[in-house]
Structure formats: structure tokens, C-alpha cells
Protein backbone atom coordinates (compact mmCIF):
# COMPACT_ATOMS: atom_id res chain seq x y z
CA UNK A 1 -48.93 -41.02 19.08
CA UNK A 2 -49.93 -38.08 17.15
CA UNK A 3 -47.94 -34.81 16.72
CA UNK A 4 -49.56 -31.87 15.78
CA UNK A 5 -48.11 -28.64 13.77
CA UNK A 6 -49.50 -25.13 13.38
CA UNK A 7 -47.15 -22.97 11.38
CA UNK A 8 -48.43 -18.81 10.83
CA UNK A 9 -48.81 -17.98 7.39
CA UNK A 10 -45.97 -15.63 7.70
CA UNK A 11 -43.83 -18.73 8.34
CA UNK A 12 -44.95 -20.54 5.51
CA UNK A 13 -44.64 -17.79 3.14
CA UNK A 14 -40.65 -17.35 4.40
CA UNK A 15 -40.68 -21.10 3.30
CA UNK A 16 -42.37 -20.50 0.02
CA UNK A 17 -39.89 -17.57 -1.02
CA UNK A 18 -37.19 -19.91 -0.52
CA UNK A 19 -38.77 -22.66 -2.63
CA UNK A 20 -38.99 -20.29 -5.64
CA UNK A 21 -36.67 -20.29 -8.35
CA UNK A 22 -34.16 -17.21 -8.44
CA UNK A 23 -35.18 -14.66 -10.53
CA UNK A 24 -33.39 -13.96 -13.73
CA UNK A 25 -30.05 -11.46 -12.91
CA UNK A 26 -30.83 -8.36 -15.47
CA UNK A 27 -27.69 -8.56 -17.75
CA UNK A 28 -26.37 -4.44 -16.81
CA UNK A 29 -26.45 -5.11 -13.04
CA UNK A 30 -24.73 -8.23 -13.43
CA UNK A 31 -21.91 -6.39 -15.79
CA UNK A 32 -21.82 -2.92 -13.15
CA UNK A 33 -21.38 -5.54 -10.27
CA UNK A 34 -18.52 -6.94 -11.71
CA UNK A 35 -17.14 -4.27 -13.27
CA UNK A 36 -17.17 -2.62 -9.08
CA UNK A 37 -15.02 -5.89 -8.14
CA UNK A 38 -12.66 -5.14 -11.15
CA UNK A 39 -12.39 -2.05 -9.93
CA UNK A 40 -12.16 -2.85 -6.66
CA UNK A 41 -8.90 -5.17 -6.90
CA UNK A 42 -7.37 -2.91 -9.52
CA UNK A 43 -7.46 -0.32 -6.85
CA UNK A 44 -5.67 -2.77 -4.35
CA UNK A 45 -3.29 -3.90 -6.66
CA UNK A 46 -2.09 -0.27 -7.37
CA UNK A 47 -1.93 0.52 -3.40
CA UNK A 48 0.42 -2.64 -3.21
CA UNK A 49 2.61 -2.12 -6.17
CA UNK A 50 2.87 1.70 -4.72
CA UNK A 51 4.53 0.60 -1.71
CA UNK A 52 6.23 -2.07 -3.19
CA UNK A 53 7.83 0.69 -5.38
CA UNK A 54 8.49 2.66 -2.67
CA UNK A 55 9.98 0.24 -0.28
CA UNK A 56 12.36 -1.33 -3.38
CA UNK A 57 13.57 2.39 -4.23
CA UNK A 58 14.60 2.88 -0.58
CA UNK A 59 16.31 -0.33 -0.34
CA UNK A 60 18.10 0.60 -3.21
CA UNK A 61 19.30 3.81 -2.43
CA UNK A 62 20.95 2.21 0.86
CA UNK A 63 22.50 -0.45 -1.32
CA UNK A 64 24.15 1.85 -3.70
CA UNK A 65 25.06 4.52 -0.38
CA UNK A 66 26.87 1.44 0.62
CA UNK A 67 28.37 0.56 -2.00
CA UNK A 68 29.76 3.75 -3.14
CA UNK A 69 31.28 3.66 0.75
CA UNK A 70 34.73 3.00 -0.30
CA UNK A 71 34.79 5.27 -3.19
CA UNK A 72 34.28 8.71 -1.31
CA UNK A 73 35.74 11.36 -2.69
CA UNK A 74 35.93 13.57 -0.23
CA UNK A 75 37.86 11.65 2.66
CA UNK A 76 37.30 12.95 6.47
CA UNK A 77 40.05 14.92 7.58
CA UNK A 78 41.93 14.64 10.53
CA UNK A 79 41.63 16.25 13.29
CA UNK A 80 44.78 18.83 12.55
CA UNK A 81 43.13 19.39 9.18
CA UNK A 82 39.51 20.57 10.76
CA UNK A 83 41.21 22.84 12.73
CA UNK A 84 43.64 24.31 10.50
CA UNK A 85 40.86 25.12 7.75
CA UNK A 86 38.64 26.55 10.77
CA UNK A 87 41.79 28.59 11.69
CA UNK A 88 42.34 29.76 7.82
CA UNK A 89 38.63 30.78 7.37
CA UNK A 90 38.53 32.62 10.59
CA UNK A 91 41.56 34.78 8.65
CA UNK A 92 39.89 34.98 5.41
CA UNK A 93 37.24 36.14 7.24
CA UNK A 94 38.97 39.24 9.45
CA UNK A 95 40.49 40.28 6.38
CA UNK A 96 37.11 41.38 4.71
């Protein structure tokens, strides 16, 4: 049994470019594509640590709303108190 192969010379020249050694990386293409990917993860890194910043400075503020809660010092009045200072600067304000 005999098995016969034609292969175009396109084909075999696909196969030949693949056989070739790589050619030698030219030393300022090799330091601008790395110096892109430095670049390129700095940039991500700031984006995070943005956010990061911003989400830890809102946490924060709640935390320190909260835990100023008991030392307000400006208490809510009652309800007699609302309406006696709405009744004094309805006065204060016929009087001008």
C-alpha cells in the first residue's frame, strides 16, 4: 500500500516560515513594548487605588457621623419647643 502526498508550494512555504529561527527582537521595541505594559498596569493600579480611596473616605465619614451620634449638640426639640420658636419668629417678624 502506497500513499501519495502533493502539498502546493504555498503550503510548504507556511511550513518553512515556521521552521525558521525567530528573528532577533531589536533592543528599543523590546524596551517601548514593555515600557506600554508598565504603563499599562500603572494606569490600572491608580484607577483601583482611586476608588479604593474613595470608597474608604465614605465609609469613614459614616463611621465618625455615627459615632459622634450621641454627642449632638444641638438636641431635637420637642414638639412644644418647634412651635413656640415658630410662634416667637412669626412676632419678631410683624414687628419689623
Amino acid at each position: 500500500m502506497t500513499q501519495v502526498l502533493s502539498v502546493s508550494a504555498t503550503s510548504a512555504g507556511y511550513v518553512a516560515d515556521t521552521l525558521k529561527p525567530p528573528q532577533r527582537v531589536v533592543q528599543a521595541d523590546y524596551v517601548g513594548q514593555i515600557n506600554k505594559q508598565i504603563y499599562a498596569k500603572k494606569q490600572k493600579v491608580e484607577a483601583a487605588s482611586k476608588s479604593t480611596v474613595a470608597g474608604l473616605m465614605e465609609s469613614s465619614a459614616m463611621g465618625l457621623y455615627f459615632m459622634k451620634a450621641g454627642q449632638n449638640k444641638n438636641p431635637r426639640a420637642s414638639l412644644e419647643e418647634t412651635q413656640q420658636a415658630y410662634e416667637e419668629a412669626e412676632k419678631l417678624g410683624e414687628e419689623r
